[in-house]
C-alpha atoms as a PDB file:
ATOM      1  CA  UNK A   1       0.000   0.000   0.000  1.00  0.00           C
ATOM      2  CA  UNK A   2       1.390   3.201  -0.631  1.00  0.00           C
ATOM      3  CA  UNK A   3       1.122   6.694   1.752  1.00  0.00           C
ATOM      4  CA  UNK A   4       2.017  10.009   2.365  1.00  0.00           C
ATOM      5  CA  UNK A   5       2.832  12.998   0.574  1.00  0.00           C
ATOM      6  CA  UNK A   6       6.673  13.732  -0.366  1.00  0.00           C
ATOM      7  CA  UNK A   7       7.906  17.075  -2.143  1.00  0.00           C
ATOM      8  CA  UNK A   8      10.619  16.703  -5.119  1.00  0.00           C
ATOM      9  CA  UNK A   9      11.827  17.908  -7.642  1.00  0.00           C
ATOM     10  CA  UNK A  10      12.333  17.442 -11.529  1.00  0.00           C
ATOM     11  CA  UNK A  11      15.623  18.132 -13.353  1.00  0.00           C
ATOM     12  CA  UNK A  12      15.695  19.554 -16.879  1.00  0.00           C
ATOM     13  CA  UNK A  13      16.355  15.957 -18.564  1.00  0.00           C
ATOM     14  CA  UNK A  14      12.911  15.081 -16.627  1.00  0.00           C
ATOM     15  CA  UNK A  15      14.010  12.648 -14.032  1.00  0.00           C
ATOM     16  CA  UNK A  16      12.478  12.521 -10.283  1.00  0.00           C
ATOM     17  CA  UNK A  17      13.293  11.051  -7.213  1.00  0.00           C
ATOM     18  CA  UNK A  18      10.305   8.654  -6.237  1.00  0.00           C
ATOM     19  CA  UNK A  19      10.873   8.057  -2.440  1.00  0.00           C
ATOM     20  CA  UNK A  20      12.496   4.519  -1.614  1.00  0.00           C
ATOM     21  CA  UNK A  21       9.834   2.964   0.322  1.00  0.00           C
ATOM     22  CA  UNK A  22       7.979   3.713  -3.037  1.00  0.00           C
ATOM     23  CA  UNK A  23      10.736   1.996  -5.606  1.00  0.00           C
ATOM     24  CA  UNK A  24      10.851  -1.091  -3.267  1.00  0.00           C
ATOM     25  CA  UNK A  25       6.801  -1.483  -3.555  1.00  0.00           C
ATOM     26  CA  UNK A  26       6.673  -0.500  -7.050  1.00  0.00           C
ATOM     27  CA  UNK A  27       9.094  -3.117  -8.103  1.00  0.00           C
ATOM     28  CA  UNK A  28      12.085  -2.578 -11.253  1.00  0.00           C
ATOM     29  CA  UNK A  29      10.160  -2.180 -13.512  1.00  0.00           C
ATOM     30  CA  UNK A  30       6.591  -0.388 -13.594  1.00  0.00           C
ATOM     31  CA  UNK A  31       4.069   1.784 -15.672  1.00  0.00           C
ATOM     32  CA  UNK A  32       3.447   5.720 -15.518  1.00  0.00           C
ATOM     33  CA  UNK A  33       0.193   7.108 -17.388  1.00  0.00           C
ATOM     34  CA  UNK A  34      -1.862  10.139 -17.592  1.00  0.00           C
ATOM     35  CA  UNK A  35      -3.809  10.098 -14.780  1.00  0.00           C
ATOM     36  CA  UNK A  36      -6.819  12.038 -13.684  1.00  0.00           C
ATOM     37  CA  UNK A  37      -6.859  15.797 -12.562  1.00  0.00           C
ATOM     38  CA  UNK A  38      -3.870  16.460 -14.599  1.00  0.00           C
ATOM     39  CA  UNK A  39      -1.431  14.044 -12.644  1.00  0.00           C
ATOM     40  CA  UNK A  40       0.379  11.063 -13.624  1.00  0.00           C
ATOM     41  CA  UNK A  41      -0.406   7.234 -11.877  1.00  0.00           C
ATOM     42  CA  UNK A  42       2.270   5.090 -11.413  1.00  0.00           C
ATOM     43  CA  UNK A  43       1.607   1.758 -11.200  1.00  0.00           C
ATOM     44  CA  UNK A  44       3.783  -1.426  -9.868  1.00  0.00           C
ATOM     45  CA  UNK A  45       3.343  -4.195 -12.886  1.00  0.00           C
ATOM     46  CA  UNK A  46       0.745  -6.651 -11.062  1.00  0.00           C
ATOM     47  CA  UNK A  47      -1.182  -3.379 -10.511  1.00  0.00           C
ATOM     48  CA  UNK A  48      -1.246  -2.498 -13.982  1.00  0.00           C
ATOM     49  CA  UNK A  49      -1.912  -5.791 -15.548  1.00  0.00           C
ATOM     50  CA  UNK A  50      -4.787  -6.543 -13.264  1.00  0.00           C
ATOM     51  CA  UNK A  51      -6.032  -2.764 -14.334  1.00  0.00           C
ATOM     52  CA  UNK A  52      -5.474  -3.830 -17.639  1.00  0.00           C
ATOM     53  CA  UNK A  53      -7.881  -6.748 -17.312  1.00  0.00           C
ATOM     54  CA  UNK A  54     -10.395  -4.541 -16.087  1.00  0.00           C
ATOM     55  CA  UNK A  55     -10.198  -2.141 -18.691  1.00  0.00           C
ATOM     56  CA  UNK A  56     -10.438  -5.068 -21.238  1.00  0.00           C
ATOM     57  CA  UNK A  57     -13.904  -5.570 -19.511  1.00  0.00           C
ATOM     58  CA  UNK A  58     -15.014  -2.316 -20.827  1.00  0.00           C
ATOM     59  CA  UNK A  59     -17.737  -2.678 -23.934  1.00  0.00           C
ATOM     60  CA  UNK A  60     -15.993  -1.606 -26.667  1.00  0.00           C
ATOM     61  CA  UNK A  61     -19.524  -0.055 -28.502  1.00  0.00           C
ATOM     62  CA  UNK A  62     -19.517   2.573 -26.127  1.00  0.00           C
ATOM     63  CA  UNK A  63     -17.588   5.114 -27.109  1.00  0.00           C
ATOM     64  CA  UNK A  64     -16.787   6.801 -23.887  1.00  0.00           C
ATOM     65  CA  UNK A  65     -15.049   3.144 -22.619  1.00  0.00           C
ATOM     66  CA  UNK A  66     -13.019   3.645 -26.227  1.00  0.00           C
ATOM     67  CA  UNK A  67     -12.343   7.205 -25.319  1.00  0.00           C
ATOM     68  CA  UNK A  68     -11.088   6.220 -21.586  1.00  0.00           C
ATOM     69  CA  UNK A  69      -8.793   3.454 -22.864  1.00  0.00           C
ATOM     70  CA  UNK A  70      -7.265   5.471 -25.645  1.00  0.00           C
ATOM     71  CA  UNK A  71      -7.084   8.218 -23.035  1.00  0.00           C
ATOM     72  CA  UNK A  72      -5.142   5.659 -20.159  1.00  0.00           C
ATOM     73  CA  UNK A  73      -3.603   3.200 -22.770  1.00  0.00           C
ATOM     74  CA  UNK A  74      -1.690   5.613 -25.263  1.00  0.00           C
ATOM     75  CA  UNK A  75       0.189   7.694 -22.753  1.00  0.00           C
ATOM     76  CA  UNK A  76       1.328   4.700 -21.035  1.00  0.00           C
ATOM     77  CA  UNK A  77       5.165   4.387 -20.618  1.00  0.00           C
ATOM     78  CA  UNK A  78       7.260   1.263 -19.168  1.00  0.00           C
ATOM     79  CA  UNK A  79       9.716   2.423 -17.129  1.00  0.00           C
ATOM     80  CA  UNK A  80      13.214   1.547 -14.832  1.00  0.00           C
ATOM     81  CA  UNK A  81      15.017   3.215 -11.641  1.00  0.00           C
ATOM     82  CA  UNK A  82      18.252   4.519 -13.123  1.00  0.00           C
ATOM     83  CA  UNK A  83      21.076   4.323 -10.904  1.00  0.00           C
ATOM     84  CA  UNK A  84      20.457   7.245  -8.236  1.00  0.00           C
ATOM     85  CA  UNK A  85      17.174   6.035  -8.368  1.00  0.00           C
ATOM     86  CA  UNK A  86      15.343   8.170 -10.622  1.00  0.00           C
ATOM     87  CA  UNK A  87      12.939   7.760 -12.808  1.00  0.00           C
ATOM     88  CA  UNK A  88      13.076   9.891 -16.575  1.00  0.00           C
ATOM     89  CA  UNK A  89       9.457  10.892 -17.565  1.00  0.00           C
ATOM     90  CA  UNK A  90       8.586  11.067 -20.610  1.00  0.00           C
ATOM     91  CA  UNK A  91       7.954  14.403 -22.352  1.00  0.00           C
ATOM     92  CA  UNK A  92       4.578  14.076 -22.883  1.00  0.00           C
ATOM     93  CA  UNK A  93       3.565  13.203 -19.654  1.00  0.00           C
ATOM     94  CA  UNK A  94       5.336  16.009 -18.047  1.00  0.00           C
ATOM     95  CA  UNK A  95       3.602  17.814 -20.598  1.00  0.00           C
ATOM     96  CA  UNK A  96       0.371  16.490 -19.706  1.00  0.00           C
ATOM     97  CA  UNK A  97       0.718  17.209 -16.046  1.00  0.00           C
ATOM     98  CA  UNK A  98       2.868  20.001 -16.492  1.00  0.00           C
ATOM     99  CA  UNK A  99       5.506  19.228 -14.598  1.00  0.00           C
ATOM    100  CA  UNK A 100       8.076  21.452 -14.588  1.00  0.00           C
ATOM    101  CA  UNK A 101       9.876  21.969 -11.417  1.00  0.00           C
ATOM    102  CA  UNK A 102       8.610  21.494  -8.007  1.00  0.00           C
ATOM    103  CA  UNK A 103       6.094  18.459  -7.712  1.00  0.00           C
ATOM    104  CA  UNK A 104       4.548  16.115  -5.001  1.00  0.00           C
ATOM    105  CA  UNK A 105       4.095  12.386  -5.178  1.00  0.00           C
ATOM    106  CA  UNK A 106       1.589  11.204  -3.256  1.00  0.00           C
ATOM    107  CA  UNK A 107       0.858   7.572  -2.252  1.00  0.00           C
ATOM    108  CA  UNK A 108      -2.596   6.237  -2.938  1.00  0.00           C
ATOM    109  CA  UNK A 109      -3.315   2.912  -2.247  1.00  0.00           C
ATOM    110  CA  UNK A 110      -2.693   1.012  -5.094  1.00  0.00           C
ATOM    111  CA  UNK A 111      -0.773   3.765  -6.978  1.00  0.00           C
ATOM    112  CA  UNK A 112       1.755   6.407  -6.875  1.00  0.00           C
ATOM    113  CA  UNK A 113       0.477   9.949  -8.237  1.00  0.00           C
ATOM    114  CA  UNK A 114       2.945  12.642  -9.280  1.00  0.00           C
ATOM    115  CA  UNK A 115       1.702  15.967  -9.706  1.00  0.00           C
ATOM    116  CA  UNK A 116       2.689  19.496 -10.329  1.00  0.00           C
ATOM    117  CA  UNK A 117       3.229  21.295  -6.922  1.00  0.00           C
ATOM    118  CA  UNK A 118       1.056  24.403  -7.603  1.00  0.00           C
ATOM    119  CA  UNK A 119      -1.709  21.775  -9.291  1.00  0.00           C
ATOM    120  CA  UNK A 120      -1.689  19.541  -6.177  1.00  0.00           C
ATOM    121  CA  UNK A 121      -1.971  22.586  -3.880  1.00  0.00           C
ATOM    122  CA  UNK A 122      -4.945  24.111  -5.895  1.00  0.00           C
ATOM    123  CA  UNK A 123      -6.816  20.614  -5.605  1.00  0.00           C
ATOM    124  CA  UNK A 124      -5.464  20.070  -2.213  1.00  0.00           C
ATOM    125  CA  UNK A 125      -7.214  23.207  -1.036  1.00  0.00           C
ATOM    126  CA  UNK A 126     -10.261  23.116  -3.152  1.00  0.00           C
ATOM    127  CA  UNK A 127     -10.832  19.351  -2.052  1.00  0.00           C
ATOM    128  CA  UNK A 128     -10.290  20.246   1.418  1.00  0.00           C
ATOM    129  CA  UNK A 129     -13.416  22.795   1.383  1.00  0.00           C
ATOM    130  CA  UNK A 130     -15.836  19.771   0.067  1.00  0.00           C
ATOM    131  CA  UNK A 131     -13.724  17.024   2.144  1.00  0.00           C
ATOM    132  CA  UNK A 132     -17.145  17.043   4.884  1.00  0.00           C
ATOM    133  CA  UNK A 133     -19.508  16.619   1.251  1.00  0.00           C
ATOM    134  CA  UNK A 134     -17.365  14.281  -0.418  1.00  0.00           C
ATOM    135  CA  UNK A 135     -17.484  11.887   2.688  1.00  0.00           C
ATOM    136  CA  UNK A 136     -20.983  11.906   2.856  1.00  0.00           C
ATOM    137  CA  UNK A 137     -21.750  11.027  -0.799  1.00  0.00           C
ATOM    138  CA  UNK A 138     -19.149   8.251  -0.446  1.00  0.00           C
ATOM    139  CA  UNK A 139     -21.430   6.815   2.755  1.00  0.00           C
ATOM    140  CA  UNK A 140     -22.784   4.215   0.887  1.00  0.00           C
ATOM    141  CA  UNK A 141     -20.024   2.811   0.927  1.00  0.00           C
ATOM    142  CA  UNK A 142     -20.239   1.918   4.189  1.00  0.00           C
ATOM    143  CA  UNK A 143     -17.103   2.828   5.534  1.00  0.00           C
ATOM    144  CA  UNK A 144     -16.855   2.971   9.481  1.00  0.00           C
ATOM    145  CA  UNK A 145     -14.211   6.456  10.371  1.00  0.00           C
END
């Protein structure tokens, strides 16, 4: 399972530190994607494949399950630790999430999330005005704070 909230940094060749306790759960080699709200999900391999057989579920007459898997599928990117234990981003995922310099990676259960400091702030704060209303849509789910 992954937790917390860790502040980094990405170098002008695109690479980021993902904290260790991270790289050991997410394994040598993994997957980053676009995520949603304009951040990037990093997934450990068993993770990913067991998404992937999820997403295969999806009907493929509807056009919005199309749209999704285009969407998660085509900025998908393999990737390996380099030495210092870094990870190189792609280009057009930093695009995507606009990563530039300062960014957080969050742990969220399953997944890793990377996002643009300023971006995760803004969402951070806005989320944290609705926090009390998005609990109490979620209470169907039955879950016992």
């Amino acid at each position: 399972m992954f937790l917390g909230e860790f502040q980094h940094t990405i170098d002008d060749k695109g690479r980021i530190i993902i904290p260790a306790k991270f790289r050991e759960a997410l394994g040598s080699d993994f997957v980053i994607t676009r995520g949603l709200d304009n951040c990037l999900f990093v997934y450990p391999r068993e993770e990913w494949n067991a998404l992937e057989q999820k997403l295969k579920q999806l009907p493929l007459m509807k056009s919005d399950a199309r749209a999704f898997t285009r969407f998660f599928f085509s900025g998908a990117s393999e990737c390996e630790w380099d030495k210092q234990g870094r990870v190189n981003v792609p280009g057009h995922l930093r695009d995507y999430a606009k990563l530039e310099k300062d960014c957080v990676v969050i742990g969220v259960s399953t997944r890793v999330e990377i996002w643009d400091k300023s971006t995760w702030d803004a969402y951070n704060d806005a989320s944290q005005t609705s926090f009390n209303e998005i609990a109490e849509k979620l209470v169907d789910f039955d879950f016992n704070f």
